[in-house]
Protein backbone atom coordinates (compact mmCIF):
# COMPACT_ATOMS: atom_id res chain seq x y z
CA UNK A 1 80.18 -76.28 7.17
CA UNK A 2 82.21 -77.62 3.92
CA UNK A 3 80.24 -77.90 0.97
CA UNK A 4 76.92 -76.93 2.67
CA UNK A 5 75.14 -73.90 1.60
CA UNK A 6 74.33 -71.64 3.87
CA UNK A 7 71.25 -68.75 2.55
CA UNK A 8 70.82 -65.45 4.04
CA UNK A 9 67.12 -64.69 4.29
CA UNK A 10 65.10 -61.94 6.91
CA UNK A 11 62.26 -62.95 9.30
CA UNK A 12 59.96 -61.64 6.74
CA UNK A 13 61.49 -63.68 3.57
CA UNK A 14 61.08 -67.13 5.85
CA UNK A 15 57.88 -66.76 6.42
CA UNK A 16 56.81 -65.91 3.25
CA UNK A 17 58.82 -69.31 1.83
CA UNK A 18 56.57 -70.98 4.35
CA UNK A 19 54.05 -69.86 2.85
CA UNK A 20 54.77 -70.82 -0.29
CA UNK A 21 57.00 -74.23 0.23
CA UNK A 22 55.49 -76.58 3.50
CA UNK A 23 53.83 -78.95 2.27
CA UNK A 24 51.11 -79.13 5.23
CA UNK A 25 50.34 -75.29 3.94
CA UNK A 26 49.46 -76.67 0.21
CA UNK A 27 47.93 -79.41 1.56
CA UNK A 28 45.57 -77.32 3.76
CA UNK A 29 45.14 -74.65 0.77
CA UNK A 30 44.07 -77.95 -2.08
CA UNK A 31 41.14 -78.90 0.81
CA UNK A 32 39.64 -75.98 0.72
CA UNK A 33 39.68 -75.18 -2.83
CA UNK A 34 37.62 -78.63 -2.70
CA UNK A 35 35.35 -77.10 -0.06
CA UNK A 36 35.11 -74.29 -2.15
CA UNK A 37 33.97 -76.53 -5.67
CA UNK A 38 31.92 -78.66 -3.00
CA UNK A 39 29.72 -75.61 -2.08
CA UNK A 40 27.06 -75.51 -4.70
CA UNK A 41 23.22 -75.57 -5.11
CA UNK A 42 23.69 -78.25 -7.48
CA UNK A 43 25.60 -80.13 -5.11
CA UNK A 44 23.28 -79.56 -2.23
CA UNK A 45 20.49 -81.04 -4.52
CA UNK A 46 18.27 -78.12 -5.82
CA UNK A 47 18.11 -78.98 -9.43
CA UNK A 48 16.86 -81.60 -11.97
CA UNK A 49 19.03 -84.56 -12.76
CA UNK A 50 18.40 -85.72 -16.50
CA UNK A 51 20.08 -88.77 -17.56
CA UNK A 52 19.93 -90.22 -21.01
CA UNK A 53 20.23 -93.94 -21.60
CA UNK A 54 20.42 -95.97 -25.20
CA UNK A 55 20.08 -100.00 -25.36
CA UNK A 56 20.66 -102.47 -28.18
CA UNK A 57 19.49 -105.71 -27.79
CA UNK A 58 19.68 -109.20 -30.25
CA UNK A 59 18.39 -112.06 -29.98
CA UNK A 60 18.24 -115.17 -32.32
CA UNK A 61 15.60 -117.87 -32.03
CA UNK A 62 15.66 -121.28 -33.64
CA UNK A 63 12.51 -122.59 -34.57
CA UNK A 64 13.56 -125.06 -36.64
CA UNK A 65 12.00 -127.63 -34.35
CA UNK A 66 8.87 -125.84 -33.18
CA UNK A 67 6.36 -127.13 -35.33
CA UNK A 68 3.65 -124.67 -33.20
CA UNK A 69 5.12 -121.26 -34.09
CA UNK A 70 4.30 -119.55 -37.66
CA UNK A 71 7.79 -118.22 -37.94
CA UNK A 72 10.08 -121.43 -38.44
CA UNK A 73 13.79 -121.53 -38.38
CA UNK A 74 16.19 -118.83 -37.17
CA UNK A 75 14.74 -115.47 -36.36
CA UNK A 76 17.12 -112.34 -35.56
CA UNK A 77 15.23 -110.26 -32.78
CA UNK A 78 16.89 -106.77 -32.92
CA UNK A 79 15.40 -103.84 -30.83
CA UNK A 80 16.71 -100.26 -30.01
CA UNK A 81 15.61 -98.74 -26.77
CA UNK A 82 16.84 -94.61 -26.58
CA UNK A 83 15.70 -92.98 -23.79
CA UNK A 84 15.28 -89.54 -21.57
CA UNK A 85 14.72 -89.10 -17.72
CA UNK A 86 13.97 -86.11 -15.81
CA UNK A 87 14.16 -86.13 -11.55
CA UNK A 88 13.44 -83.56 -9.46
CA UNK A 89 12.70 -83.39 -5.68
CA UNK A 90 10.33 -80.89 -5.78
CA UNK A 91 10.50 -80.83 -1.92
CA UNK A 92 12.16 -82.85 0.52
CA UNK A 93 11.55 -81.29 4.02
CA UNK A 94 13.74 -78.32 3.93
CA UNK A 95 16.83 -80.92 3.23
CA UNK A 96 18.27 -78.69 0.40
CA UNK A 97 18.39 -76.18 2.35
CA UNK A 98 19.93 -77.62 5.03
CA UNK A 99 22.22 -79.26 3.03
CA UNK A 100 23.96 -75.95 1.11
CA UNK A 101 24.00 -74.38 4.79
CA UNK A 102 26.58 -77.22 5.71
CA UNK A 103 28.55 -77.02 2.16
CA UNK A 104 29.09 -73.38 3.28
CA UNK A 105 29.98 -74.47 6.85
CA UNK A 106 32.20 -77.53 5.10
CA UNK A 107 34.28 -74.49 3.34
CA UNK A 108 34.22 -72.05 6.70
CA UNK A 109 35.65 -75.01 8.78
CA UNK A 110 38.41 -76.17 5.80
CA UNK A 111 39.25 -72.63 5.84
CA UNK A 112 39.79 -71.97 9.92
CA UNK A 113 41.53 -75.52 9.69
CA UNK A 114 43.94 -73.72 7.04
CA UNK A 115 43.86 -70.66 9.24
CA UNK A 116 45.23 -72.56 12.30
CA UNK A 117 47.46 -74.34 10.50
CA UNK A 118 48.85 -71.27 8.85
CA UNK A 119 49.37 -69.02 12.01
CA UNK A 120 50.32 -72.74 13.55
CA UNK A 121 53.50 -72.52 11.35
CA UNK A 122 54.16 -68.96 11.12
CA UNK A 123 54.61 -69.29 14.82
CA UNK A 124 56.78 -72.03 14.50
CA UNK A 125 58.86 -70.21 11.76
CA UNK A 126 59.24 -67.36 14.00
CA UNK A 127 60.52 -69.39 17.05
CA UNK A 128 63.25 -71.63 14.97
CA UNK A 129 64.44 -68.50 13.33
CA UNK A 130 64.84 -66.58 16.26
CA UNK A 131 66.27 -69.78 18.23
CA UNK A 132 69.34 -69.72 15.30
CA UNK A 133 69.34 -65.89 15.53
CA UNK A 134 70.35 -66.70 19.41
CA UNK A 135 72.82 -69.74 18.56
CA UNK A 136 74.32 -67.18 16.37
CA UNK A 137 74.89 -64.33 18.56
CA UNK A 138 76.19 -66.96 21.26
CA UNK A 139 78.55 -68.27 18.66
CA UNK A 140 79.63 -64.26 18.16
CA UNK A 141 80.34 -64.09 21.77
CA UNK A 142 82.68 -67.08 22.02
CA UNK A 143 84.09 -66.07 19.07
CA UNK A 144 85.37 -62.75 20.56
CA UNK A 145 86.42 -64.93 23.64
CA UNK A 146 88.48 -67.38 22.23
CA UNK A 147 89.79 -64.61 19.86
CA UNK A 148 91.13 -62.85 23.37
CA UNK A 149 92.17 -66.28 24.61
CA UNK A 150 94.36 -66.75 22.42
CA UNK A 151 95.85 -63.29 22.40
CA UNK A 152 96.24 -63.92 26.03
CA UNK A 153 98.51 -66.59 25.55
CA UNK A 154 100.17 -65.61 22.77
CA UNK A 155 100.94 -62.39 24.93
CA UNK A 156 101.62 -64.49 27.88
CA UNK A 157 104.21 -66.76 25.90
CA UNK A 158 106.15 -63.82 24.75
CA UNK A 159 106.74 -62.40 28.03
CA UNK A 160 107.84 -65.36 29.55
CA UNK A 161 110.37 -65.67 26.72
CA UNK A 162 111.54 -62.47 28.54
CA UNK A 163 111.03 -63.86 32.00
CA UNK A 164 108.06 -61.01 32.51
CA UNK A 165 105.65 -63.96 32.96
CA UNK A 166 105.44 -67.41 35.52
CA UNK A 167 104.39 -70.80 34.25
CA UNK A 168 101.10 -71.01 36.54
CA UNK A 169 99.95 -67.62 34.37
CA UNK A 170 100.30 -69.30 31.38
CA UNK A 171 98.88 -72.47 32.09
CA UNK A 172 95.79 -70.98 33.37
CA UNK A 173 95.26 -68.95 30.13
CA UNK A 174 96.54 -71.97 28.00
CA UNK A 175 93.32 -74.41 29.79
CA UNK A 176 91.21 -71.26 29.49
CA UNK A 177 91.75 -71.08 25.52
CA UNK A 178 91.38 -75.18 25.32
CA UNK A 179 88.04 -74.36 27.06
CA UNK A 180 86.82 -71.69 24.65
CA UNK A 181 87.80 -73.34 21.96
CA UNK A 182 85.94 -76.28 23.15
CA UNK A 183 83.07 -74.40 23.95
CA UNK A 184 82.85 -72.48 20.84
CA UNK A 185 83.18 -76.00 18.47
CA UNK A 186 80.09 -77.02 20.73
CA UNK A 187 77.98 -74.11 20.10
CA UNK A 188 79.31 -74.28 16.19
CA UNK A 189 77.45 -77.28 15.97
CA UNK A 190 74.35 -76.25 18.38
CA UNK A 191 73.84 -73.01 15.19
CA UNK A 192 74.38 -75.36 12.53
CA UNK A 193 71.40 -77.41 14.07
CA UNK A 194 69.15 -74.87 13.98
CA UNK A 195 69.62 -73.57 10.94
CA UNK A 196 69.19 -77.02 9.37
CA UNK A 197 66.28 -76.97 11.56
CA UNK A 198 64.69 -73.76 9.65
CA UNK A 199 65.98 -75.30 6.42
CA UNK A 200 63.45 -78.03 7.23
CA UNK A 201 60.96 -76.14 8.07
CA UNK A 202 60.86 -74.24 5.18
CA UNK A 203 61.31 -77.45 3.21
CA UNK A 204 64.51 -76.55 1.43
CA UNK A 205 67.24 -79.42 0.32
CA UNK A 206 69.46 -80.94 3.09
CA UNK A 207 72.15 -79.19 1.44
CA UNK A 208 71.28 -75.89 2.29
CA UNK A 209 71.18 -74.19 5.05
CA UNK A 210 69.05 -71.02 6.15
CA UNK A 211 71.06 -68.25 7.97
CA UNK A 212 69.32 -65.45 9.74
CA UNK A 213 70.28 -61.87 9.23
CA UNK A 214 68.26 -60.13 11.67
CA UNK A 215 68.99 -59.19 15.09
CA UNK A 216 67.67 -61.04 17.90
CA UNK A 217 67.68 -57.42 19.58
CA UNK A 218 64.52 -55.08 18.14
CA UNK A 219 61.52 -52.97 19.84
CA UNK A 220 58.25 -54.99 20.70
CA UNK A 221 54.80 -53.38 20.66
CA UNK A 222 53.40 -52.77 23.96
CA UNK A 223 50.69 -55.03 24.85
CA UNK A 224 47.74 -53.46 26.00
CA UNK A 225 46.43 -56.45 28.85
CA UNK A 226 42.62 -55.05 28.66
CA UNK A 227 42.34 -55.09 25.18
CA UNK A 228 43.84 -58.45 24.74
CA UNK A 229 41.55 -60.07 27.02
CA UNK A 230 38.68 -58.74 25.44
CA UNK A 231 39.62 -59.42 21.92
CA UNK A 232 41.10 -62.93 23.27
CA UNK A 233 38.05 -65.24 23.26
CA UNK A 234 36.74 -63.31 19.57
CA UNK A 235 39.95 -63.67 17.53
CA UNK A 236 41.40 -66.83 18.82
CA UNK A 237 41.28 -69.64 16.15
CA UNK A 238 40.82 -72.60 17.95
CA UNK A 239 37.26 -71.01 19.64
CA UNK A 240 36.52 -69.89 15.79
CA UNK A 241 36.96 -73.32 14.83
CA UNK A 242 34.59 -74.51 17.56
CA UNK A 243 32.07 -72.32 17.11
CA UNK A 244 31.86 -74.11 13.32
CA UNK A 245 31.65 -77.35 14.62
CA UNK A 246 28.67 -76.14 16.77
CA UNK A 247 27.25 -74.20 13.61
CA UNK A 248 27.70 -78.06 11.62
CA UNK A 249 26.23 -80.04 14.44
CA UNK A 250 23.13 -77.67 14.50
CA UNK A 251 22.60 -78.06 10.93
CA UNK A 252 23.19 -81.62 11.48
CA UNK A 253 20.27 -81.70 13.53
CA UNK A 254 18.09 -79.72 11.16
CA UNK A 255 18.69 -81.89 8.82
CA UNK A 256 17.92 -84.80 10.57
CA UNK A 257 14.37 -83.08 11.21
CA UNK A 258 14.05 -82.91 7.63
CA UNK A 259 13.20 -86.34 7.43
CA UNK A 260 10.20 -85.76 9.67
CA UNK A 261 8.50 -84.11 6.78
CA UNK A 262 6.53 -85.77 3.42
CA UNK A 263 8.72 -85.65 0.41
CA UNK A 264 7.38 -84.74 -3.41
CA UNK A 265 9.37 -85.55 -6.18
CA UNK A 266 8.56 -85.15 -10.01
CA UNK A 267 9.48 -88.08 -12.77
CA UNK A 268 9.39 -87.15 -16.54
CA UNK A 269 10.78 -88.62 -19.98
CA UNK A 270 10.58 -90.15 -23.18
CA UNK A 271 11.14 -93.38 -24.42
CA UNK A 272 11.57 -94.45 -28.22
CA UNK A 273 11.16 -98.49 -28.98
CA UNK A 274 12.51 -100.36 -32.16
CA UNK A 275 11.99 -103.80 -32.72
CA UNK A 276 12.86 -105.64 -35.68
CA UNK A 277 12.01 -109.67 -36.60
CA UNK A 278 13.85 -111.47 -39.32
CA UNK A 279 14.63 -114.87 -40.33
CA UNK A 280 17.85 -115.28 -41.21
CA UNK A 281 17.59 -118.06 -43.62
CA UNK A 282 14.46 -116.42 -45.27
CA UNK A 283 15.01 -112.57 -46.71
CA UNK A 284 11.06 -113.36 -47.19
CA UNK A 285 10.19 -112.48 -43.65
CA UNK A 286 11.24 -109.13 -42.26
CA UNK A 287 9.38 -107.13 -39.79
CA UNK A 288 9.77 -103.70 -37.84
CA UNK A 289 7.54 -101.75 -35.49
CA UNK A 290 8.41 -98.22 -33.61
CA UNK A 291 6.53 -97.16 -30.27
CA UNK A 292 7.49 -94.02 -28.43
CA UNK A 293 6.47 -93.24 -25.15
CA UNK A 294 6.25 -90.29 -22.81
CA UNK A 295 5.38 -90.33 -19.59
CA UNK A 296 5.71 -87.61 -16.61
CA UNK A 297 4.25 -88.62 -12.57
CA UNK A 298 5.09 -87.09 -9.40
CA UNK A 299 5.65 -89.25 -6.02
CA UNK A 300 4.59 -88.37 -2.74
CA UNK A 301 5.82 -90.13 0.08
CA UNK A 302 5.52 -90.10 4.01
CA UNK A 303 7.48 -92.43 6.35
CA UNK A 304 4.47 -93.26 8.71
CA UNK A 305 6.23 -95.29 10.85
CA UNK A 306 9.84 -97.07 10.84
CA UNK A 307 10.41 -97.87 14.72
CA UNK A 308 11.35 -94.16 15.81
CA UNK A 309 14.01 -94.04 14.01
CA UNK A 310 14.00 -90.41 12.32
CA UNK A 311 12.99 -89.40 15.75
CA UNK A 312 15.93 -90.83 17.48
CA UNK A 313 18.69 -89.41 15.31
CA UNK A 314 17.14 -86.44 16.26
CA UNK A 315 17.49 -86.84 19.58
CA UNK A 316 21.16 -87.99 18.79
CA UNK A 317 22.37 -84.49 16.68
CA UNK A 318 20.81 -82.44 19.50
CA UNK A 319 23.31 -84.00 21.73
CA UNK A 320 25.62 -83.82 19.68
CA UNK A 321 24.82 -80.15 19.72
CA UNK A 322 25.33 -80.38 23.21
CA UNK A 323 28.52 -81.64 23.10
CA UNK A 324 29.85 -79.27 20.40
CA UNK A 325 28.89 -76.35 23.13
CA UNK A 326 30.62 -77.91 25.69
CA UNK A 327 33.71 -78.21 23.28
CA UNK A 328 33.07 -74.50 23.22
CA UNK A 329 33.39 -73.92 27.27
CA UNK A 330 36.39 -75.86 27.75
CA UNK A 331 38.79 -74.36 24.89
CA UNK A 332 37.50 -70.92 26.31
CA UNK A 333 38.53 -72.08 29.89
CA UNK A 334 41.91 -73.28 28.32
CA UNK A 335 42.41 -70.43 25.98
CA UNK A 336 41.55 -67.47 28.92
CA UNK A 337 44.31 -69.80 31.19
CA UNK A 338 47.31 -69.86 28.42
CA UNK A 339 46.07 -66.04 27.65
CA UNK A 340 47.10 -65.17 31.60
CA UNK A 341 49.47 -67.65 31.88
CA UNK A 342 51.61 -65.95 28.94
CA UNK A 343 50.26 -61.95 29.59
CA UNK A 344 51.98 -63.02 33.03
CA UNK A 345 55.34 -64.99 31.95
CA UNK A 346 55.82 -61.47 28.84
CA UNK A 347 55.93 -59.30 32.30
CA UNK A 348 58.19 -61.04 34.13
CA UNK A 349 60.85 -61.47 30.64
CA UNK A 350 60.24 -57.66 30.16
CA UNK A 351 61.36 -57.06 33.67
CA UNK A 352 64.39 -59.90 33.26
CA UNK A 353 65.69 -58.06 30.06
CA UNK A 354 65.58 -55.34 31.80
CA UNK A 355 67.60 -56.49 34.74
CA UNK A 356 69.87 -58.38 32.48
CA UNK A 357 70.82 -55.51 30.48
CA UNK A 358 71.68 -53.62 33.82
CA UNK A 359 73.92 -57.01 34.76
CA UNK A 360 75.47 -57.02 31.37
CA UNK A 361 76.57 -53.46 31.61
CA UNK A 362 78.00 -53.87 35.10
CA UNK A 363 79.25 -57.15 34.16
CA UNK A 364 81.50 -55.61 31.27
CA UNK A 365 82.30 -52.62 33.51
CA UNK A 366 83.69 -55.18 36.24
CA UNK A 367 85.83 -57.03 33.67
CA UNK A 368 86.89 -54.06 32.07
CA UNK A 369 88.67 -52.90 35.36
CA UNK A 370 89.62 -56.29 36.35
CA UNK A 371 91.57 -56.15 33.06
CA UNK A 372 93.11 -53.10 33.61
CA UNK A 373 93.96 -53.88 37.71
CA UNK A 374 95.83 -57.68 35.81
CA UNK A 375 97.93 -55.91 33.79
CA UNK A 376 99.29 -53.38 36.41
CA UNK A 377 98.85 -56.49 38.49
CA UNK A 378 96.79 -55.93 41.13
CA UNK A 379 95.00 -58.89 40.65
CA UNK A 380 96.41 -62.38 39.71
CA UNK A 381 94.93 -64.53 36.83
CA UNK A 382 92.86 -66.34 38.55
CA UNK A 383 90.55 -63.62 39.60
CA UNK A 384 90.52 -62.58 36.39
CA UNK A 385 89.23 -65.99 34.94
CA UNK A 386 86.48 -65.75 37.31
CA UNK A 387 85.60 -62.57 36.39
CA UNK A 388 85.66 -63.18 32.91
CA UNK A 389 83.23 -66.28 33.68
CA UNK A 390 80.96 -64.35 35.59
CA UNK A 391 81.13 -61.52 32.24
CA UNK A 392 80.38 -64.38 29.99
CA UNK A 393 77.51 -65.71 31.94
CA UNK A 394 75.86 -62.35 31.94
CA UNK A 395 75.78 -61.90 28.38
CA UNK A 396 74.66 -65.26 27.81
CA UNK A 397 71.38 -65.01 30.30
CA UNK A 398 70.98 -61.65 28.37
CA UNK A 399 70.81 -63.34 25.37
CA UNK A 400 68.54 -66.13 26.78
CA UNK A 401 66.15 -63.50 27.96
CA UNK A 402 66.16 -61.46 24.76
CA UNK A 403 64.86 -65.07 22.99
CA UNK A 404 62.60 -65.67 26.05
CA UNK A 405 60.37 -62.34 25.23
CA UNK A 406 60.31 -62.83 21.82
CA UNK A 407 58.67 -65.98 22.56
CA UNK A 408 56.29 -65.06 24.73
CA UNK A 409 55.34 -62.00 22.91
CA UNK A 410 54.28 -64.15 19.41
CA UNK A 411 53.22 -66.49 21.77
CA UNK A 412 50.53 -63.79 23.17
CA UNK A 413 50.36 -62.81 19.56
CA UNK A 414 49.22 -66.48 18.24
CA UNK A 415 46.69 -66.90 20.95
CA UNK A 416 45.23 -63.53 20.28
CA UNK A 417 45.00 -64.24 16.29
CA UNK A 418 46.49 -61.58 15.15
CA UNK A 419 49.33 -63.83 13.11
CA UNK A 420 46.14 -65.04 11.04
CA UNK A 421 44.82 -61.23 10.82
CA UNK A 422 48.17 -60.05 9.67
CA UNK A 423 48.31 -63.03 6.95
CA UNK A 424 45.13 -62.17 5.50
CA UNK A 425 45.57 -58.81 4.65
């Protein structure tokens, strides 16, 4: 790998840097810490605004001209306008209300959109580390093959030194070490893919690269079918998420009703006036006056009649509503058939590892004696090559299986939400 960097981290320690370092993660995490700041009475309208205002006006008038006005040549018109407003809906149809209930429904759906997102990438953390945890242990097994390759011919090359050995021997175990050694420069590069691949993932520099240390062989939980089922439709994020979205587009609808209803709103303040009047040529004339004011009124106000309007955004939400339930029936459908779909494919990769690991051991049992009949020669080197093949290809579907029910299982474990359970607590 040259200069690269390679890291040695656990399952555990890569998805905690997820966690910490994607960049989707923190973007989810700084939307709902808006939802959060979003979610207040004040911001749902329940309290007083008061707003305070100042104005400074001037004006200069030149009389100089006006023989009809009593205050000839240039006058300076100052005035100073201060002021203090108070507005409060006293009641607007429920609205306020209505509208806090969808702030707190605004931070329940930024936080099952964070939720999914989260168990979205744990998921996908889990599956690129344990695909490099399988390009490694392939890369181990052609190791150990190209390592007994070469042996071979080394071996093989002695003996015919000493005549104990024909050309056709060696030439078969010479193209049989050019093949490994092939083979294992191909699956050098297929690792080193996949860790860069998990590098990415968990957003680390291009010169570093993440290498798993666990095994790709470890004890899974038994899943209990019934249970799963059951707890499927409850815990499963995406129907969580929907049944928000249903929860918003009822409130929606209340809230359009709110405009049904008479509104009362209260206006209070206090204004202070200044006006000043001098001539600027004159210090002779010079005039001020001062007026405050306070005033305080309260508005009703009833939308009699504005072509059915309110009425038909009604009508609109509800269907809206209707739509959000429907959402609701088709993820379920969708959910219940990837929930089968994957309780069925875990079986059948449970009963292939199992069969696997019987072929592996029978595998390594035949080329174990089909060693030991080619050295007392029994057997010629050709029948050994096969055999050898037929060893290698077990323990590489082995392998393949191994991955295969790891995938399904977190798979099972996704859809089931128990990746966002286990985050939260």
């Amino acid at each position: 790998m040259g200069s690269v960097f390679a890291q040695k981290i656990s399952l555990s320690e890569a998805v905690q840097l997820a966690m910490e370092r994607n960049f989707q993660i923190q973007i989810s995490n700084k939307q709902l810490e808006i939802a959060q700041k979003n979610n207040k009475w004040s911001e749902a309208g329940l309290f007083p605004t008061v707003t305070l205002d100042a104005t400074l006006n001037n004006l200069i008038q030149d009389n100089r001209n006006n023989p009809f006005t009593f205050t000839p040549g240039l006058v300076l018109q100052q005035s100073q306008t201060p002021s203090m407003n108070i507005n409060w809906n006293i009641f607007s149809g429920f609205l306020v209300r209505m509208n806090k209930a969808r702030l707190e429904q605004l931070e329940a759906q930024s936080r099952g959109n964070a939720m999914l997102l989260i168990e979205n990438t744990v998921f996908d953390v889990i599956k690129t580390y344990y695909t490099a945890v399988l390009q490694r242990e392939k890369l181990s097994l052609l190791q150990e093959l190209l390592d007994f390759s070469r042996e071979r011919v080394r071996l093989y090359e002695i003996r015919k030194d000493f005549g104990a050995a024909n050309s056709l021997e060696i030439l078969q175990f010479q193209n049989q070490y050019l093949t490994d050694s092939m083979n294992l420069i191909m699956q050098q590069i297929s690792y080193e893919n996949s860790m860069r691949n998990l590098s990415l993932l968990l957003n680390f520099e291009l010169d570093t690269l993440i290498e798993p240390k666990d095994p790709l062989t470890f004890v899974l939980p038994l899943i209990d079918t019934d249970v799963f089922r059951k707890q499927l439709l409850t815990n499963n994020r995406n129907i969580q998420n929907q049944y928000i979205n249903l929860s918003l587009a009822e409130t929606q609808t209340k809230i359009q009703q709110s405009f049904l209803y008479p509104t009362l709103a209260l206006q209070a303040g206090y204004q202070y006036s200044r006006n000043s009047f001098r001539e600027i040529e004159n210090d002779l004339f010079n005039a001020s006056l001062s007026i405050p004011n306070y005033f305080a009124g309260v508005t009703f106000r009833y939308n009699l009649y504005n072509n059915w309007k309110n009425k038909r955004a009604v009508e609109v939400a509800k269907i809206q509503e209707e739509i959000s339930r429907l959402n609701i029936e088709d993820v379920k459908r969708g959910v219940k058939n990837q929930g089968e779909t994957w309780l069925r494919l875990y079986q059948m990769r449970n009963d292939l590892v199992s069969l696997s690991t019987q072929n592996t051991d029978y595998a390594q049992k035949a080329y174990d004696l089909a060693l030991e009949r080619f050295n007392f020669g029994s057997i010629n080197s050709i029948d050994l090559m096969t055999i050898r093949n037929q060893y290698i290809q077990a323990q590489i579907t082995h392998l393949d299986n191994q991955f295969n029910r790891i995938e399904a299982f977190y798979e099972l474990y996704r859809l089931g939400g128990y990746l966002g359970m286990e985050y939260v607590q």
